[in-house]
N, C-alpha and C. Protein backbone atom coordinates (compact mmCIF):
# COMPACT_ATOMS: atom_id res chain seq x y z
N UNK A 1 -22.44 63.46 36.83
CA UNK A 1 -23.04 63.15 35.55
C UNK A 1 -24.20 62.18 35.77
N UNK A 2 -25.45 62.64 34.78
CA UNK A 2 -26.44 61.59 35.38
C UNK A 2 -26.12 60.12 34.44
N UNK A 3 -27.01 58.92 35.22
CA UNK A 3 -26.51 58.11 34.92
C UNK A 3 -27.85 57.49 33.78
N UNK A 4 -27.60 56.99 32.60
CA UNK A 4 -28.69 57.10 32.00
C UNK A 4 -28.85 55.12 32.07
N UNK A 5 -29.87 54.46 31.98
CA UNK A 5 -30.49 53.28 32.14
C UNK A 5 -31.22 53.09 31.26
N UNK A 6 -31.18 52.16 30.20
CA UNK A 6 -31.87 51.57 29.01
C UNK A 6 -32.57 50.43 29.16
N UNK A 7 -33.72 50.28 29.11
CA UNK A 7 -34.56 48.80 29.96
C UNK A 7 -35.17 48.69 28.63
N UNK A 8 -35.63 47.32 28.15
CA UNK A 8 -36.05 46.69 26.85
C UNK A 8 -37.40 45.67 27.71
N UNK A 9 -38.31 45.97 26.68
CA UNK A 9 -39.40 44.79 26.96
C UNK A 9 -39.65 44.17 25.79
N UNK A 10 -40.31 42.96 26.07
CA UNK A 10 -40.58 42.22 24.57
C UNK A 10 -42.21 42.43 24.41
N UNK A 11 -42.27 42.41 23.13
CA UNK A 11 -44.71 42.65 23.41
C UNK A 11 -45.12 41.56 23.00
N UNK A 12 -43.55 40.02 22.37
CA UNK A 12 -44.54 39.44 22.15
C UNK A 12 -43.78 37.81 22.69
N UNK A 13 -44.46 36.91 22.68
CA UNK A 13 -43.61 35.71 23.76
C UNK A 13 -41.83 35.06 23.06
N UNK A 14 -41.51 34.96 24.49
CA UNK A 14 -40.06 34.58 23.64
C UNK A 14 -40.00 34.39 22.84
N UNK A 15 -40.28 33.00 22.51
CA UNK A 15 -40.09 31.85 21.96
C UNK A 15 -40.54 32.15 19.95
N UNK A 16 -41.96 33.55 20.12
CA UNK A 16 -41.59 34.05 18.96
C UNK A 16 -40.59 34.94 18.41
N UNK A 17 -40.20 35.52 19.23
CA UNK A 17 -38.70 36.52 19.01
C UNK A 17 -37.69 35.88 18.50
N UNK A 18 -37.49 34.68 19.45
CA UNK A 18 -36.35 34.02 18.84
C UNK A 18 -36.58 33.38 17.54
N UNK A 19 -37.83 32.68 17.25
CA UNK A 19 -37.70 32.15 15.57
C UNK A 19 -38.24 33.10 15.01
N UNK A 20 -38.04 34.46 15.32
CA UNK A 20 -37.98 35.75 13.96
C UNK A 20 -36.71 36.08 13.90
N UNK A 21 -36.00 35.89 15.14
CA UNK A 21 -34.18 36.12 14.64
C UNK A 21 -33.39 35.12 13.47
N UNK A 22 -32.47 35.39 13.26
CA UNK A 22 -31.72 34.58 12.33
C UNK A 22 -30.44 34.18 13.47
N UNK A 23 -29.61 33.20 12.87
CA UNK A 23 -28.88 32.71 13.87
C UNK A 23 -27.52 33.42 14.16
N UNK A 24 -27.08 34.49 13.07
CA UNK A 24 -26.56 35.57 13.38
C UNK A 24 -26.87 36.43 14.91
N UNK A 25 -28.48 36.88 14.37
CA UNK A 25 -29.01 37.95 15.39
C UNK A 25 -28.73 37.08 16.77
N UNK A 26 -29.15 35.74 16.78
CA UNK A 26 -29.02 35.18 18.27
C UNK A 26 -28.08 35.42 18.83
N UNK A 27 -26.81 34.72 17.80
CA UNK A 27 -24.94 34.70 18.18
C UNK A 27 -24.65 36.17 18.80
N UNK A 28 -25.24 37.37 18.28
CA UNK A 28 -24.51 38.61 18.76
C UNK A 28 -25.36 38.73 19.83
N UNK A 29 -26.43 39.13 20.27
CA UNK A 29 -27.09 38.58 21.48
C UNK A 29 -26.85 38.18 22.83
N UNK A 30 -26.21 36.87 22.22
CA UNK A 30 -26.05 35.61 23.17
C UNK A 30 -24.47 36.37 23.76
N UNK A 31 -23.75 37.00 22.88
CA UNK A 31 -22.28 37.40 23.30
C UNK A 31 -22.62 38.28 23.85
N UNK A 32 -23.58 39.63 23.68
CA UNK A 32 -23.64 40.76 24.29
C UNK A 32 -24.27 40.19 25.95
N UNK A 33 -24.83 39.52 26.42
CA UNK A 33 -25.84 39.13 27.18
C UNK A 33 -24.79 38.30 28.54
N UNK A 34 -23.93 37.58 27.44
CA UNK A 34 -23.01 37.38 27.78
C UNK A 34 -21.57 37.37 28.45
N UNK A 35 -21.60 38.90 27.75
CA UNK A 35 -20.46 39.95 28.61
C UNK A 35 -20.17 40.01 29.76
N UNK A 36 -19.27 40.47 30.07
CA UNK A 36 -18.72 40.65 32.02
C UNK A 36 -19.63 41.77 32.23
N UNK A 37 -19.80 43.19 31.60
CA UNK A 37 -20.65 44.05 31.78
C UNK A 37 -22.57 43.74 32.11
N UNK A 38 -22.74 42.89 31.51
CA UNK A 38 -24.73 42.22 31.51
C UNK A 38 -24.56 41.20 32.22
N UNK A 39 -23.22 40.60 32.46
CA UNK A 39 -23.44 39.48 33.56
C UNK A 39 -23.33 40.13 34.94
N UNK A 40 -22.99 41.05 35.16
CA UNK A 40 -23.18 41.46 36.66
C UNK A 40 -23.66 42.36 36.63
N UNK A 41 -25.13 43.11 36.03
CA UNK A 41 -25.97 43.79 35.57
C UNK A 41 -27.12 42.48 36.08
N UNK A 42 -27.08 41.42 35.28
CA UNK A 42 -28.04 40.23 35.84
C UNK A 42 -28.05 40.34 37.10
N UNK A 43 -27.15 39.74 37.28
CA UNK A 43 -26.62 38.89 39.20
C UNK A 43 -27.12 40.16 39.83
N UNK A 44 -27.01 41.32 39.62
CA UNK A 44 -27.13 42.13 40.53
C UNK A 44 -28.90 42.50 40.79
N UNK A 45 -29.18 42.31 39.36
CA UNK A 45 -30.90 42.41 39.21
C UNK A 45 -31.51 40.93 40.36
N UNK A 46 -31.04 40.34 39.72
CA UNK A 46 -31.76 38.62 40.60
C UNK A 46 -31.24 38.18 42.07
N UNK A 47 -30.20 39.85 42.55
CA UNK A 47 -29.23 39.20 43.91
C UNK A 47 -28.87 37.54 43.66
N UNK A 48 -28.56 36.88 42.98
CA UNK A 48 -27.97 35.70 42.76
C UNK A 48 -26.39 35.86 42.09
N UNK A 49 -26.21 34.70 42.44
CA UNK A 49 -24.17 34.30 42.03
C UNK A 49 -24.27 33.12 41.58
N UNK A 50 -24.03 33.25 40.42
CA UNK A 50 -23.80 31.59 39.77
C UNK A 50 -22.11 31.55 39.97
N UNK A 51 -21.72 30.04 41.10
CA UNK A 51 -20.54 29.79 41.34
C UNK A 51 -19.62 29.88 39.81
N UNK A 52 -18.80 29.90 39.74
CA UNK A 52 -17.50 29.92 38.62
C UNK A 52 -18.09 28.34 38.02
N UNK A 53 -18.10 27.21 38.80
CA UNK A 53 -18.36 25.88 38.70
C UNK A 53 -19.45 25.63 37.80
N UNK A 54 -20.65 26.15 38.21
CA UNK A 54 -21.69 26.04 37.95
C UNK A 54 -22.40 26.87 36.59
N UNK A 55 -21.23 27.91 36.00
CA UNK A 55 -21.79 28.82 34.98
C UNK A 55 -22.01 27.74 33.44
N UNK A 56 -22.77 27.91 32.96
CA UNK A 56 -23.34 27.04 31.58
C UNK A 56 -21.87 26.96 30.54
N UNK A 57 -21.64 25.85 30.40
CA UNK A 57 -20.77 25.91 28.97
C UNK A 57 -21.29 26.96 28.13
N UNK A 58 -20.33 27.50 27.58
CA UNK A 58 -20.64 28.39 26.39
C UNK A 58 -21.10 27.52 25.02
N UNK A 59 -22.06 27.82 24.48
CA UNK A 59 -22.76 27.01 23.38
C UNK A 59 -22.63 27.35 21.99
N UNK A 60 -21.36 27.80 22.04
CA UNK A 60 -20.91 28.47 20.41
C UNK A 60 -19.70 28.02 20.56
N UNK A 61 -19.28 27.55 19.28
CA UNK A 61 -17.60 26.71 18.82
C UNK A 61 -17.77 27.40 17.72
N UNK A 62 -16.40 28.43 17.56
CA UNK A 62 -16.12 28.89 16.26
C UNK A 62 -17.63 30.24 15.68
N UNK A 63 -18.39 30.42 16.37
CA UNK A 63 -19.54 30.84 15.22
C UNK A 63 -20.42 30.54 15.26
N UNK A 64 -20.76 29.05 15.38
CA UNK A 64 -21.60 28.67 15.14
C UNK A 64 -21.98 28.20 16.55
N UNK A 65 -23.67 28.42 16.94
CA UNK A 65 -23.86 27.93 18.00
C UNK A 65 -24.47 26.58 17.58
N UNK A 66 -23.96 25.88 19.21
CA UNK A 66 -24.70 24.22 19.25
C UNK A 66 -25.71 24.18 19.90
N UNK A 67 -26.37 23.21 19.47
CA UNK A 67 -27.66 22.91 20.18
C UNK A 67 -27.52 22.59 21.49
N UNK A 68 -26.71 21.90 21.69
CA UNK A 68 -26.21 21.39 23.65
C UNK A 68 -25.09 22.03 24.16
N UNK A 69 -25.06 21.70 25.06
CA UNK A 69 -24.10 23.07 25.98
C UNK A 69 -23.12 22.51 27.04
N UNK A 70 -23.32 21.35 26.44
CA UNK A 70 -22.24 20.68 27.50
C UNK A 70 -20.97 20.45 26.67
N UNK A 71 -19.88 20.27 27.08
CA UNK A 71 -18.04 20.20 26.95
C UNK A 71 -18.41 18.62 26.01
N UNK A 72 -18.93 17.68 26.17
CA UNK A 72 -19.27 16.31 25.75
C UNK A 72 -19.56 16.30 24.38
N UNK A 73 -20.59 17.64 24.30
CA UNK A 73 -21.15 17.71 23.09
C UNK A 73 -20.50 18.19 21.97
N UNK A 74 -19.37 19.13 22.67
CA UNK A 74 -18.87 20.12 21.42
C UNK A 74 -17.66 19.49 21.55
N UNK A 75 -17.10 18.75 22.09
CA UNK A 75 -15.64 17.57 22.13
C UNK A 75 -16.08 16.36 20.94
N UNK A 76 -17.40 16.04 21.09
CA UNK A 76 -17.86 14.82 19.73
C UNK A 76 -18.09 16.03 18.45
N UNK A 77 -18.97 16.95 18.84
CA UNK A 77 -18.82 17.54 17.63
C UNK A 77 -17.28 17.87 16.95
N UNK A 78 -16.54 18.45 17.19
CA UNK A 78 -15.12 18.31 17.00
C UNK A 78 -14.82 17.23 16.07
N UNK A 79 -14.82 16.06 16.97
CA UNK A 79 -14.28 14.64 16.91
C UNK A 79 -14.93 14.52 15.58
N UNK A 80 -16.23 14.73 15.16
CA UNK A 80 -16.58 14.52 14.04
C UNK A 80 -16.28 15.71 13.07
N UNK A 81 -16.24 16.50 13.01
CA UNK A 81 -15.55 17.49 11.74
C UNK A 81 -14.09 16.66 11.53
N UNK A 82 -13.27 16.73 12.32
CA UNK A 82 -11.84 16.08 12.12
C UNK A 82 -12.03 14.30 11.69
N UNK A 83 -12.99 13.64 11.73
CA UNK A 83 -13.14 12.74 11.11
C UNK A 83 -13.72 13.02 9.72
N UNK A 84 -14.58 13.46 9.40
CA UNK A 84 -15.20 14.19 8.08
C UNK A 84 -13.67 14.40 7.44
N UNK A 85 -13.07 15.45 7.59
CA UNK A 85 -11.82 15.97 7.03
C UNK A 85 -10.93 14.92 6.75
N UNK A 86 -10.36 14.34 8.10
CA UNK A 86 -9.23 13.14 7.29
C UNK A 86 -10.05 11.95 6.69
N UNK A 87 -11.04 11.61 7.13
CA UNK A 87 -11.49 10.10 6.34
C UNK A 87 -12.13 10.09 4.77
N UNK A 88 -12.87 11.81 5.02
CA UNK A 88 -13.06 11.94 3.68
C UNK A 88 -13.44 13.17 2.97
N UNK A 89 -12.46 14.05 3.05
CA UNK A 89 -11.86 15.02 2.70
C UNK A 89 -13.05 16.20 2.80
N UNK A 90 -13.45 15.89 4.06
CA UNK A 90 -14.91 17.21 4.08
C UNK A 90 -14.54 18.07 4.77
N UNK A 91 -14.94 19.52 4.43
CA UNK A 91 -14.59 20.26 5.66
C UNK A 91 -16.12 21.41 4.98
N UNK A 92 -16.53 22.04 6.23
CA UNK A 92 -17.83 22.83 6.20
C UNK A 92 -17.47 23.59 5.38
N UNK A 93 -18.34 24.44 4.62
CA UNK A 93 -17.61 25.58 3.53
C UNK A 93 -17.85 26.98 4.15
N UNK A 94 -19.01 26.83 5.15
CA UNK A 94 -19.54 28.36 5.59
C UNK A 94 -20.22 27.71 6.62
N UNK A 95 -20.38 28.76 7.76
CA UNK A 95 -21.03 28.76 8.95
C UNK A 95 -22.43 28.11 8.68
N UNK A 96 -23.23 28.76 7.92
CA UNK A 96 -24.36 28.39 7.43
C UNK A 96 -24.58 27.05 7.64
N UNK A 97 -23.58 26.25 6.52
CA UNK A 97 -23.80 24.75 5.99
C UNK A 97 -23.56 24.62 7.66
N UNK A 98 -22.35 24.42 8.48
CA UNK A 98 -22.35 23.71 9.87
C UNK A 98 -23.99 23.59 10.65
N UNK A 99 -23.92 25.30 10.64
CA UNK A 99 -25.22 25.21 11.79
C UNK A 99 -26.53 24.61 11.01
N UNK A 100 -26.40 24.37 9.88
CA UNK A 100 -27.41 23.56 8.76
C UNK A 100 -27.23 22.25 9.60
N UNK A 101 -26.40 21.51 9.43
CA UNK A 101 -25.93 20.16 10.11
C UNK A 101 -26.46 20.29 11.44
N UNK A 102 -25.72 20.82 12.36
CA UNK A 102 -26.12 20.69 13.89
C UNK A 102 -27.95 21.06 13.81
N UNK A 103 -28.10 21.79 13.38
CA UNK A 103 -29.93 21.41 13.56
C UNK A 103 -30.60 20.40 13.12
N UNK A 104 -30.24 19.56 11.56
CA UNK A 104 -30.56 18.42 11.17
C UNK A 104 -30.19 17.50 12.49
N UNK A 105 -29.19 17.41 13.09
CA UNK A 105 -29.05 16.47 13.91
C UNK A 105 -29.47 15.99 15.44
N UNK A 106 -29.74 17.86 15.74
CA UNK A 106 -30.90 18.36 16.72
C UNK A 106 -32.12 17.57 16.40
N UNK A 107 -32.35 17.63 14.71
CA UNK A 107 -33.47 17.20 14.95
C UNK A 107 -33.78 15.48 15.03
N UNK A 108 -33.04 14.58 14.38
CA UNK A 108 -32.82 13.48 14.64
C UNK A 108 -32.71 13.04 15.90
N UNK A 109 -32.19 13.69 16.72
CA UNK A 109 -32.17 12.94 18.21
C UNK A 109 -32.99 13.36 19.00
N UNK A 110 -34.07 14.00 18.36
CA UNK A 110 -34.90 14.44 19.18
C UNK A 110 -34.49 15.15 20.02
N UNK A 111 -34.09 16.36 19.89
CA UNK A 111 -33.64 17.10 21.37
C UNK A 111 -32.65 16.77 22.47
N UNK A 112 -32.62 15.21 21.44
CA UNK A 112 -31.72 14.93 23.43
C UNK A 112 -30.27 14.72 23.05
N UNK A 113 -29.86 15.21 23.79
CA UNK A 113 -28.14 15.52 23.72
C UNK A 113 -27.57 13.93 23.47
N UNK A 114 -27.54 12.72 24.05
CA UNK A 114 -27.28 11.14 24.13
C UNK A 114 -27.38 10.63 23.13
N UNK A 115 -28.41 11.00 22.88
CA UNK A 115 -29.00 10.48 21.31
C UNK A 115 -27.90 11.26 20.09
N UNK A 116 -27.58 12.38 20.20
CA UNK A 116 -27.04 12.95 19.18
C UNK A 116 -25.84 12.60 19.28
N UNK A 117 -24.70 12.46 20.60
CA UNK A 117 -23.75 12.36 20.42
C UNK A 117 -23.67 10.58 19.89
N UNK A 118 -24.51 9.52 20.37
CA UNK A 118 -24.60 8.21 20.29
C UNK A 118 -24.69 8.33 18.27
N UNK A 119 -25.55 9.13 17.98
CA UNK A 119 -25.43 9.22 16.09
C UNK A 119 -24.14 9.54 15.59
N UNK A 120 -23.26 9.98 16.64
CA UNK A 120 -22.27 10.68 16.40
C UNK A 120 -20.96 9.41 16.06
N UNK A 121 -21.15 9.07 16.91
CA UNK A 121 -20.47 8.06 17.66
C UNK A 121 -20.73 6.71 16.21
N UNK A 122 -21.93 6.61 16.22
CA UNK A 122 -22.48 5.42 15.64
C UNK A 122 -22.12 5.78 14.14
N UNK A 123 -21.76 6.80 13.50
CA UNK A 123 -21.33 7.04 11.70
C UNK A 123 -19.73 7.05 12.15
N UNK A 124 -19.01 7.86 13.06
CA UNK A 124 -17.93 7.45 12.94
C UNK A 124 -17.46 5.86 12.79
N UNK A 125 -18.10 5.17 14.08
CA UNK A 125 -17.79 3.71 14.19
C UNK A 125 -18.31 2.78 12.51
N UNK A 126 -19.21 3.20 11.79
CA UNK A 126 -19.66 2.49 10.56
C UNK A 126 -18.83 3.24 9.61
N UNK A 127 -17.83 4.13 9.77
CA UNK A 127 -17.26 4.80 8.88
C UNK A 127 -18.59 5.21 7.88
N UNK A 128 -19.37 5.94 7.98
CA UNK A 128 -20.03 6.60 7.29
C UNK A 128 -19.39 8.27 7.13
N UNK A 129 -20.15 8.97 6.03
CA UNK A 129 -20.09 9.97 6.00
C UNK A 129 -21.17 11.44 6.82
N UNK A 130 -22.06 10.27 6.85
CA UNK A 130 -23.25 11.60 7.18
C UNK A 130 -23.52 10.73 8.41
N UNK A 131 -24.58 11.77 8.88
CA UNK A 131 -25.29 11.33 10.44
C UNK A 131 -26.86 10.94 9.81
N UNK A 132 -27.29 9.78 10.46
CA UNK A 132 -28.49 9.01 10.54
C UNK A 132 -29.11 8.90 11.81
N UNK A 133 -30.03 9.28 11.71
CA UNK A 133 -31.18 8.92 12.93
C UNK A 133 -31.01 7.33 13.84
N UNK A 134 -31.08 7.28 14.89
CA UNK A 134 -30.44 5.92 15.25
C UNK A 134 -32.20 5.12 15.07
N UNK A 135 -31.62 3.93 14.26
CA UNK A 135 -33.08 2.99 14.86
C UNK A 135 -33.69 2.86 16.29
N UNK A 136 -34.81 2.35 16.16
CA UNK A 136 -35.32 2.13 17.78
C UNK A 136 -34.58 1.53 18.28
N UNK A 137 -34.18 0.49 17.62
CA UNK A 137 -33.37 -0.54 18.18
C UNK A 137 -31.98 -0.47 19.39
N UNK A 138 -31.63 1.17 18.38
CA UNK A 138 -30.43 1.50 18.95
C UNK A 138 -30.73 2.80 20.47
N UNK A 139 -31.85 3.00 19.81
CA UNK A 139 -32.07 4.32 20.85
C UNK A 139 -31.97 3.40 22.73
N UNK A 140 -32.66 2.39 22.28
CA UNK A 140 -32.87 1.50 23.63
C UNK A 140 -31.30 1.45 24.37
N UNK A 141 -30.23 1.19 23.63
CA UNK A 141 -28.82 0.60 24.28
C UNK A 141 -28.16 1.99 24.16
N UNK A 142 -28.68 3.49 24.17
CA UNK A 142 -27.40 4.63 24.96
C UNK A 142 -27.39 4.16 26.29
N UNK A 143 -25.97 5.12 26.63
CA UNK A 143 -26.05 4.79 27.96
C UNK A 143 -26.24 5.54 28.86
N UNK A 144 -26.82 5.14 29.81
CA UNK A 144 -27.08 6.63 30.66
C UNK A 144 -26.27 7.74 30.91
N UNK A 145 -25.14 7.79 31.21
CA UNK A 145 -24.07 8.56 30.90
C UNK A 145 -23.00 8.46 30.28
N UNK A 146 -22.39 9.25 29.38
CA UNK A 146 -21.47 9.90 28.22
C UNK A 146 -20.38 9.79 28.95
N UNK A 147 -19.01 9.02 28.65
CA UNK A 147 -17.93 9.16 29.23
C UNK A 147 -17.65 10.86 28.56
N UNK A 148 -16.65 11.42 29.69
CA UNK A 148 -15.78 13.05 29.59
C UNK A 148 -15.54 12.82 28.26
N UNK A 149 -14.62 11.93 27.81
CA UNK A 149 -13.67 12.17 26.88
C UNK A 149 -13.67 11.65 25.55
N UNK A 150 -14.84 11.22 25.41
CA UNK A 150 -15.93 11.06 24.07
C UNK A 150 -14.66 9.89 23.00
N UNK A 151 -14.54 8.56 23.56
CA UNK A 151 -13.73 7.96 22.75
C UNK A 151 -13.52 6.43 23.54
């Protein structure tokens, strides 16, 4: 039986593809791309092996993807929904509203993962409800590295 091969090009630069998707289109995407089937479809295209060790955290909890991709990030994110909920009776209503949040907060820390979990960190500890941009003041005293276990 012949074997048939489906190859895709883009005509126009990533980076516009992706902000014409919606965050749906990414999520199914990111899973298909993802697969045991396209992951050794890759490796086999690039002759490369990403060790077991070394493969990227998965960057979706529940649905919704996160902006950072590390275990640190989505352990504080956590930490903060379950604080929201018991301290004051919040819980997300729809995927939407979450990934609404995690980009507001993307955007507050400027991109950088330290910064976001340190906002994170910094409304739990003031018992606040929402996340705030950290002052300058505060941006100066993160610390260079995030303990594992976010507590």
């Amino acid at each position: 039986m012949p074997k048939i091969v489906k190859q895709f090009t883009l005509d126009i630069p990533v980076q516009r593809f992706v902000n014409a998707c919606s965050d749906d289109e990414i999520y199914e995407l990111w899973l298909l791309l993802s697969s045991p089937r396209y992951q050794t479809i890759i490796v086999r295209k690039h002759h490369t092996v990403i060790p077991q060790e070394k493969q990227p955290v998965k960057p979706v909890l529940n649905k919704v993807a996160l902006p950072f991709q590390s275990e640190q990030f989505a352990k504080a994110w956590e930490v903060w929904k379950e604080y929201k909920r018991k301290e004051h009776g919040f819980k997300f209503k729809s995927d939407i509203s979450e990934r609404t949040a995690l980009k507001r907060l993307a955007i507050d820390s400027g991109h950088n993962e330290k910064r976001a979990i340190a906002i994170i960190k910094r409304s739990i500890e003031k018992g606040w409800s929402g996340l705030f941009p950290l002052p300058a003041s505060e941006q100066k005293m993160i610390p260079k590295t995030i303990r594992k276990n976010f507590g």
